[in-house]
PDB file of N, CA and C in Angstrom:
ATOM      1  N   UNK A   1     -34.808  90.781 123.086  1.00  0.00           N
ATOM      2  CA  UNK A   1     -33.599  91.357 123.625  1.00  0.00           C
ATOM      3  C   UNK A   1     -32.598  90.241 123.899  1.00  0.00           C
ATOM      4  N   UNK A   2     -30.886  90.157 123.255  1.00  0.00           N
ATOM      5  CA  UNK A   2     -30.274  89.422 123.946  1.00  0.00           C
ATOM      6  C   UNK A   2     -29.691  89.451 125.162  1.00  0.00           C
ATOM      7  N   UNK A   3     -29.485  88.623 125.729  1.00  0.00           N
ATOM      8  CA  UNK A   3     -28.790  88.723 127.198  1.00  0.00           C
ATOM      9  C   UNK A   3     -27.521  88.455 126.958  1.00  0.00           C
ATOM     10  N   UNK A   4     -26.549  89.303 127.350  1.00  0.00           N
ATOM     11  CA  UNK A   4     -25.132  88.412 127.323  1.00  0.00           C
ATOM     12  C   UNK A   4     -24.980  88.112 129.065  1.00  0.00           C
ATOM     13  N   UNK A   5     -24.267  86.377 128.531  1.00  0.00           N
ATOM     14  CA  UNK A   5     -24.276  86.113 129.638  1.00  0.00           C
ATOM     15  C   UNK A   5     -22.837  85.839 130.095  1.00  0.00           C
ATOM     16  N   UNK A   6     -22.732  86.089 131.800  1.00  0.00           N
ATOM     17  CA  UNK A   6     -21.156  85.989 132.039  1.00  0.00           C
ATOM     18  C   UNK A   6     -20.539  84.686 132.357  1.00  0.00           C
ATOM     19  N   UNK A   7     -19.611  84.240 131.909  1.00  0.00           N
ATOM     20  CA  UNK A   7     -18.903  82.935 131.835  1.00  0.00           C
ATOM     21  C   UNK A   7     -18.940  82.679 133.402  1.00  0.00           C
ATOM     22  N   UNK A   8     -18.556  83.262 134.362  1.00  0.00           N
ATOM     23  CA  UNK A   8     -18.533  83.022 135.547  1.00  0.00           C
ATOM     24  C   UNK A   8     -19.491  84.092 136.463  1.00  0.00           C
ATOM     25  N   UNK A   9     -20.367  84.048 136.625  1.00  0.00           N
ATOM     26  CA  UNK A   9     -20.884  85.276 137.371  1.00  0.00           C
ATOM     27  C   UNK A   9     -20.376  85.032 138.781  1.00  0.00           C
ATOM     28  N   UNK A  10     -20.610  86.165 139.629  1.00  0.00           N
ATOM     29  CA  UNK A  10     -20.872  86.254 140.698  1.00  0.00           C
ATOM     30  C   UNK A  10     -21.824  85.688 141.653  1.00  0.00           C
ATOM     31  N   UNK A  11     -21.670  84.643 142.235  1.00  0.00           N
ATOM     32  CA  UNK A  11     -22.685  84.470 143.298  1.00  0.00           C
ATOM     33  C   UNK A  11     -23.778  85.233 143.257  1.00  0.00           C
ATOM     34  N   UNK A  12     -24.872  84.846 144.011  1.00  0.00           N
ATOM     35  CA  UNK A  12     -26.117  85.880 144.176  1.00  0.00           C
ATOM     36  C   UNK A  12     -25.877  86.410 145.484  1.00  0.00           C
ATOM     37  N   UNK A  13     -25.073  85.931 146.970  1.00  0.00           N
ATOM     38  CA  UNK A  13     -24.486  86.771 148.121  1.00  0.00           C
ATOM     39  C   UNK A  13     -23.445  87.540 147.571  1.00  0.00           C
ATOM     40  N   UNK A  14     -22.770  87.821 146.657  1.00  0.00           N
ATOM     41  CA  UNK A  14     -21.750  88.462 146.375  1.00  0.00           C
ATOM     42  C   UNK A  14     -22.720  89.679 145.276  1.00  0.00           C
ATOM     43  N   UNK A  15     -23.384  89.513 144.309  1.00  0.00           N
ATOM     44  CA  UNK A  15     -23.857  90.331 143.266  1.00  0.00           C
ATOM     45  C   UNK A  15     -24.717  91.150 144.852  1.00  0.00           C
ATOM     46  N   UNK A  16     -25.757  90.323 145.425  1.00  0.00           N
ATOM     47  CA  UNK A  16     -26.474  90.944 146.027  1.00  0.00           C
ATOM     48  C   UNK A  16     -26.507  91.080 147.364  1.00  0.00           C
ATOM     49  N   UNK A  17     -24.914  91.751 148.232  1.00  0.00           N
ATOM     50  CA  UNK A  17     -24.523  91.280 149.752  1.00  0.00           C
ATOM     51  C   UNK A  17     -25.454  91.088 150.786  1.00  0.00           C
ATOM     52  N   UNK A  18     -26.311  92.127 150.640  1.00  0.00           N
ATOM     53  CA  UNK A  18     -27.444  92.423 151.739  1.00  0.00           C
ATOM     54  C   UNK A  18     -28.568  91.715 151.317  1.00  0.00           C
ATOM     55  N   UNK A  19     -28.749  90.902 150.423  1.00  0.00           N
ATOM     56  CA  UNK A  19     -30.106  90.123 150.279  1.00  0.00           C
ATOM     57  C   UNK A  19     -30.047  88.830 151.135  1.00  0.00           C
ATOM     58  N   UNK A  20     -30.799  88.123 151.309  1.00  0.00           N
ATOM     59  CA  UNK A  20     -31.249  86.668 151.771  1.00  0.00           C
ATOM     60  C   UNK A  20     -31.839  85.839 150.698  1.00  0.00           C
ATOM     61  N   UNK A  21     -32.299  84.362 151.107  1.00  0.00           N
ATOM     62  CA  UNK A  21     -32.386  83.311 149.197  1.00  0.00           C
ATOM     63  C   UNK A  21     -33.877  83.584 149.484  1.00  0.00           C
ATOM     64  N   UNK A  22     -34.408  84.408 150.834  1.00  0.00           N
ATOM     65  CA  UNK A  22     -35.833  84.514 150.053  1.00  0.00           C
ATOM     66  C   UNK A  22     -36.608  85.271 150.253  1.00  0.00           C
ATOM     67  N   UNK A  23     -35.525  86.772 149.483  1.00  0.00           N
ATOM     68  CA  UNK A  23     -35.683  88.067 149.112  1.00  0.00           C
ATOM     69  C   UNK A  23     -36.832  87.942 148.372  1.00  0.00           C
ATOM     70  N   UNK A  24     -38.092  88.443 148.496  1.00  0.00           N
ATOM     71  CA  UNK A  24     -38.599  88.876 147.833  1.00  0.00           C
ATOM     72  C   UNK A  24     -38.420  89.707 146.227  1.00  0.00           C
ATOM     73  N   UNK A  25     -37.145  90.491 146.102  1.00  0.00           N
ATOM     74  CA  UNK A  25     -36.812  90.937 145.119  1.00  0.00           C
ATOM     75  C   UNK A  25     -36.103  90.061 143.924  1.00  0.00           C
ATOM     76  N   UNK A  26     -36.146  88.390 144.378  1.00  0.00           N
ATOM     77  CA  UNK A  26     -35.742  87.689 143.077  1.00  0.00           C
ATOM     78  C   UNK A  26     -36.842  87.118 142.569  1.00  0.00           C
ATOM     79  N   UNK A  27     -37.850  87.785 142.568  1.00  0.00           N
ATOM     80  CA  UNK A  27     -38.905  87.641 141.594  1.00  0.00           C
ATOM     81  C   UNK A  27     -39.730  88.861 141.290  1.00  0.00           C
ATOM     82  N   UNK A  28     -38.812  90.236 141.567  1.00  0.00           N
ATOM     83  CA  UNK A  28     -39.006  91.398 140.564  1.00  0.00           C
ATOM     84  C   UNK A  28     -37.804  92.197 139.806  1.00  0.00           C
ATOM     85  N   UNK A  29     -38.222  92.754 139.102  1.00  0.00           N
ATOM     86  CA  UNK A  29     -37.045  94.141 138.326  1.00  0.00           C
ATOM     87  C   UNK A  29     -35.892  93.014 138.157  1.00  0.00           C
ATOM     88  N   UNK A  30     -34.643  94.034 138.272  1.00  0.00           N
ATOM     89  CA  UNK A  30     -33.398  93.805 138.095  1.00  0.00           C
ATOM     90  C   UNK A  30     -32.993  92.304 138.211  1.00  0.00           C
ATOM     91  N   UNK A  31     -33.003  92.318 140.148  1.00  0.00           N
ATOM     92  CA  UNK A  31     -32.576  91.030 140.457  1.00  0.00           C
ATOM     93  C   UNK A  31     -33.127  89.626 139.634  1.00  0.00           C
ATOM     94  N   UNK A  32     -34.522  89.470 139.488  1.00  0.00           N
ATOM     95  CA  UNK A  32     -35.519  88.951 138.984  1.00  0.00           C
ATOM     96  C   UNK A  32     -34.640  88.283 137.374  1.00  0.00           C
ATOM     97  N   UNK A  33     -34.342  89.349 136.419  1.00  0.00           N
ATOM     98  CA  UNK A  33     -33.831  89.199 135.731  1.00  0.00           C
ATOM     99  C   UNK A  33     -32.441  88.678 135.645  1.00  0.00           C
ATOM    100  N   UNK A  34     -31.658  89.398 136.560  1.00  0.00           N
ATOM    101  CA  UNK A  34     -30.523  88.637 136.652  1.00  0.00           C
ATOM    102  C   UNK A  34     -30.369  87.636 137.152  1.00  0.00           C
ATOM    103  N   UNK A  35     -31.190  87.111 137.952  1.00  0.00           N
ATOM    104  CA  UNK A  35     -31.417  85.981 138.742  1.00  0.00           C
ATOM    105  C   UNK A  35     -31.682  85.013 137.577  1.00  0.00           C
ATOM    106  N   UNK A  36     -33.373  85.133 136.579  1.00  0.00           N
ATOM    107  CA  UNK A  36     -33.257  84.142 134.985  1.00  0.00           C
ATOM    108  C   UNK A  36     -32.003  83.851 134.111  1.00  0.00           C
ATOM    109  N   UNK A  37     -31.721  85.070 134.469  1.00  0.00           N
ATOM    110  CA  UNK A  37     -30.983  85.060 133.025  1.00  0.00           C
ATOM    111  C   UNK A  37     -29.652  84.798 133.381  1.00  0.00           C
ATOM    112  N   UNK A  38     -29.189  85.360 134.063  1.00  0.00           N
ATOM    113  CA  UNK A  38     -27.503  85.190 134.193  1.00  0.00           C
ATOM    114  C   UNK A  38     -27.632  84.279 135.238  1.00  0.00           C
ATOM    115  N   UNK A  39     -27.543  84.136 136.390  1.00  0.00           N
ATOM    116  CA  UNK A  39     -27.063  83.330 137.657  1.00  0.00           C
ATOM    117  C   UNK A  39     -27.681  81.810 137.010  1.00  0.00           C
ATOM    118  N   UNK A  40     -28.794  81.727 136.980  1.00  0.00           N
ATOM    119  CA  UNK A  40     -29.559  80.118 137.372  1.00  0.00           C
ATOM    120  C   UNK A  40     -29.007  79.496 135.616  1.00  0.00           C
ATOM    121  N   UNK A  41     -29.110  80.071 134.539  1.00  0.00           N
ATOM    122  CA  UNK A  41     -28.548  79.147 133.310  1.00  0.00           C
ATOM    123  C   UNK A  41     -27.061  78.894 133.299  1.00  0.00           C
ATOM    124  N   UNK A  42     -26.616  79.611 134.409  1.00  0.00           N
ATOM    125  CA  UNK A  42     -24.797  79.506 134.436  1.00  0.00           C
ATOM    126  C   UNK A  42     -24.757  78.321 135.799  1.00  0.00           C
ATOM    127  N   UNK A  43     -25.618  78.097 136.598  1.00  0.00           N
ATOM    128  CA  UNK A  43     -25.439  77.427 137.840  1.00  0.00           C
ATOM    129  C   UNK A  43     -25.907  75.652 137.258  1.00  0.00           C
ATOM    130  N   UNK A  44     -27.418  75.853 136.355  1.00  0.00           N
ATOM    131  CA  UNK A  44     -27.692  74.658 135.916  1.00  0.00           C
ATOM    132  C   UNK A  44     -26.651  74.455 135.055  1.00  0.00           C
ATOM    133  N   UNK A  45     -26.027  74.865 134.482  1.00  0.00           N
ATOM    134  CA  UNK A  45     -25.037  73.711 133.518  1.00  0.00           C
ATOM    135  C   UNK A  45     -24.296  73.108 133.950  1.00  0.00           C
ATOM    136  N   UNK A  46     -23.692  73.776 135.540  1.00  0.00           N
ATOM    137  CA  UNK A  46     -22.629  73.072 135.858  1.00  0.00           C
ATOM    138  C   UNK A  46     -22.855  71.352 136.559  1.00  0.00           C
ATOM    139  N   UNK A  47     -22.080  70.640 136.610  1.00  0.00           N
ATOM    140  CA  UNK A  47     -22.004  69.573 137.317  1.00  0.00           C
ATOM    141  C   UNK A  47     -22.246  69.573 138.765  1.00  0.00           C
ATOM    142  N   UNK A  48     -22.388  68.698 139.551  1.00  0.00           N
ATOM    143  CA  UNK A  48     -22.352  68.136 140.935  1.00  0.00           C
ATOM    144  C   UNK A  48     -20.905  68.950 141.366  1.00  0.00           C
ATOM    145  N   UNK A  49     -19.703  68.256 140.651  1.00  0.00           N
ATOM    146  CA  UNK A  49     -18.817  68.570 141.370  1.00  0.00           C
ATOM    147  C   UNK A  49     -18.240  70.135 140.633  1.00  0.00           C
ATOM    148  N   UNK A  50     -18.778  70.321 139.538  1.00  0.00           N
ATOM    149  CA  UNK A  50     -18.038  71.839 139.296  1.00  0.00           C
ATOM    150  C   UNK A  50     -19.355  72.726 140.671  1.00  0.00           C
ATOM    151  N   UNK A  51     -20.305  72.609 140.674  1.00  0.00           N
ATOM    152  CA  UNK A  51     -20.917  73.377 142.383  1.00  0.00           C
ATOM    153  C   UNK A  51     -20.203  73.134 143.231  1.00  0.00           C
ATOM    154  N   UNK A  52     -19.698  71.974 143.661  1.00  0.00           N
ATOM    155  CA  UNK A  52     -18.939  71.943 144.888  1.00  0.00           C
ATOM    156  C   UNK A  52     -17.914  72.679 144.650  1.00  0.00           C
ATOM    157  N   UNK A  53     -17.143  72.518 143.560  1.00  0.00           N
ATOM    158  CA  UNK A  53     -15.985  73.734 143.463  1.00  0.00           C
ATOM    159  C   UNK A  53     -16.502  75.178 143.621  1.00  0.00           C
ATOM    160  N   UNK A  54     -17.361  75.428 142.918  1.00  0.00           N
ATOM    161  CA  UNK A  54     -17.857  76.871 143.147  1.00  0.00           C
ATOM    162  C   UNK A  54     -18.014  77.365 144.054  1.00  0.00           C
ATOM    163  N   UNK A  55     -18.597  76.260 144.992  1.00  0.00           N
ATOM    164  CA  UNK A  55     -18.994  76.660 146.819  1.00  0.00           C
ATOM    165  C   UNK A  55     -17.714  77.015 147.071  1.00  0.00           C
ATOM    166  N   UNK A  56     -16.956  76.268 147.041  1.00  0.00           N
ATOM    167  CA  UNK A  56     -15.332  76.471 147.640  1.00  0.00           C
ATOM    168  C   UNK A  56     -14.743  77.655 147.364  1.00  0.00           C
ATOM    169  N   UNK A  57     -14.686  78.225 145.918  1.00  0.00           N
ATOM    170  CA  UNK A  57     -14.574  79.137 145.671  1.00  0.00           C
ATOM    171  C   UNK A  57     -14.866  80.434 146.127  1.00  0.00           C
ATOM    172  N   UNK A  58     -15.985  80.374 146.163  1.00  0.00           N
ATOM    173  CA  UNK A  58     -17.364  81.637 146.795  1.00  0.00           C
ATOM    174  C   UNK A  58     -17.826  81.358 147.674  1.00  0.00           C
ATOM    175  N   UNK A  59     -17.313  80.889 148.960  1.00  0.00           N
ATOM    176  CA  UNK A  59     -17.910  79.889 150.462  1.00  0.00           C
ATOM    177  C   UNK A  59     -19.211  80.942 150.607  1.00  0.00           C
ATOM    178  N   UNK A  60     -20.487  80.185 150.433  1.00  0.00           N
ATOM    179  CA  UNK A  60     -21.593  80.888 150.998  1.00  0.00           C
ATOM    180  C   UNK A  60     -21.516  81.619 152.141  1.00  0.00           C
ATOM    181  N   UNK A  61     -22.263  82.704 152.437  1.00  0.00           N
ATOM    182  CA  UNK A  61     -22.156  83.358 153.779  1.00  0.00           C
ATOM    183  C   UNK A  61     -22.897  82.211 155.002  1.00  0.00           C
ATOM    184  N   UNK A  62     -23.524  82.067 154.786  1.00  0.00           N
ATOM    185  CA  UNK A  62     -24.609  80.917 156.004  1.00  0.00           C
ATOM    186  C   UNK A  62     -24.753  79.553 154.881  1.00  0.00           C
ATOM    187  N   UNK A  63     -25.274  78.785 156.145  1.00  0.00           N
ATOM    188  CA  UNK A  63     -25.872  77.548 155.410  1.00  0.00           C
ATOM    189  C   UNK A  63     -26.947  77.791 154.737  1.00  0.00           C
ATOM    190  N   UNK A  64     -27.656  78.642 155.339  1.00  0.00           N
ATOM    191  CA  UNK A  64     -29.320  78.764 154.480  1.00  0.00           C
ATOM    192  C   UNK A  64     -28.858  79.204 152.985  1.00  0.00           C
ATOM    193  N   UNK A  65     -28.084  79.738 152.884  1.00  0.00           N
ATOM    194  CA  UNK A  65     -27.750  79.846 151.589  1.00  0.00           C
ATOM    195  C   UNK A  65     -27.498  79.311 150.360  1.00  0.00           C
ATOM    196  N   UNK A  66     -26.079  77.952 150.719  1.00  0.00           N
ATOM    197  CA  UNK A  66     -26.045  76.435 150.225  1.00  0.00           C
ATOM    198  C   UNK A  66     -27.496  75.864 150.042  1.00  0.00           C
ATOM    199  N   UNK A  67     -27.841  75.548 151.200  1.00  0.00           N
ATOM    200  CA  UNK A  67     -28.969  74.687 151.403  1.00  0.00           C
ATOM    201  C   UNK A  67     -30.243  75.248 150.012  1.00  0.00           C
ATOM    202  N   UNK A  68     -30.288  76.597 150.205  1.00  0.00           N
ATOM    203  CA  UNK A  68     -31.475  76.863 149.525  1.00  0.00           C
ATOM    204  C   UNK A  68     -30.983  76.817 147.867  1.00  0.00           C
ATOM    205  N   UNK A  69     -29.565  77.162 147.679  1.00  0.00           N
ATOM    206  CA  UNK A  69     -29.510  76.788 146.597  1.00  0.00           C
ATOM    207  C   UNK A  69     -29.268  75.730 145.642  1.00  0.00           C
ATOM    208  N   UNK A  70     -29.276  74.313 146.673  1.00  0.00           N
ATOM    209  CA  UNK A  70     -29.370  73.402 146.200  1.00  0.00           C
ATOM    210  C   UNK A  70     -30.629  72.431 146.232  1.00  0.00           C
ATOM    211  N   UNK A  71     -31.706  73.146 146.724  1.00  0.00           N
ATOM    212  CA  UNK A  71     -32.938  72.280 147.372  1.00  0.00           C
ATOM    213  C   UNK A  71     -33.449  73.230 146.107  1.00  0.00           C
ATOM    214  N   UNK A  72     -33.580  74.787 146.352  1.00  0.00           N
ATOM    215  CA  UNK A  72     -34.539  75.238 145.087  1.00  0.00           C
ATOM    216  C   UNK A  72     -34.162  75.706 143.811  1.00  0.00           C
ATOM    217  N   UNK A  73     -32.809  76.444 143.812  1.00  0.00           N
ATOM    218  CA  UNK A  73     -32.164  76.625 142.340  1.00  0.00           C
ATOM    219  C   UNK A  73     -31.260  76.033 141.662  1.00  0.00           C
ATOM    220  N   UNK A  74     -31.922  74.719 141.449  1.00  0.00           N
ATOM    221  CA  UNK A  74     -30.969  73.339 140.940  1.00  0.00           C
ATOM    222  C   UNK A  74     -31.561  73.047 139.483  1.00  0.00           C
TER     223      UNK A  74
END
């Protein structure tokens, strides 16, 4: 199956408002998938400083949020 993937996605607090970074549901179904496929191959390409722009862009809701996504989905 191909995935198309989106040039800019949405955050994972924005795609998924009411979740937390350690939802259980990003390692089933939907999220799971969108989480492989779209969010994390669009987040690893970017640079150091294109993330920092992104943060800026999409200001995380909490720190745990930043934090976790730079300690585990890097």
């Amino acid at each position: 199956m191909s995935v198309k993937h989106d040039e800019n996605p949405s955050p994972p607090w924005v795609k998924y408002p009411d979740k937390e970074p350690y939802w259980g549901g990003w390692r089933q179904g939907e999220s799971e998938h969108w989480l492989l496929n779209v969010w994390l191959p669009f987040w690893q390409k970017l640079t150091e400083t294109e993330q920092q722009t992104f943060f800026e862009n999409y200001p995380p809701p909490n720190d745990e949020w930043r934090d976790h996504i730079l300690k585990h989905w890097h």
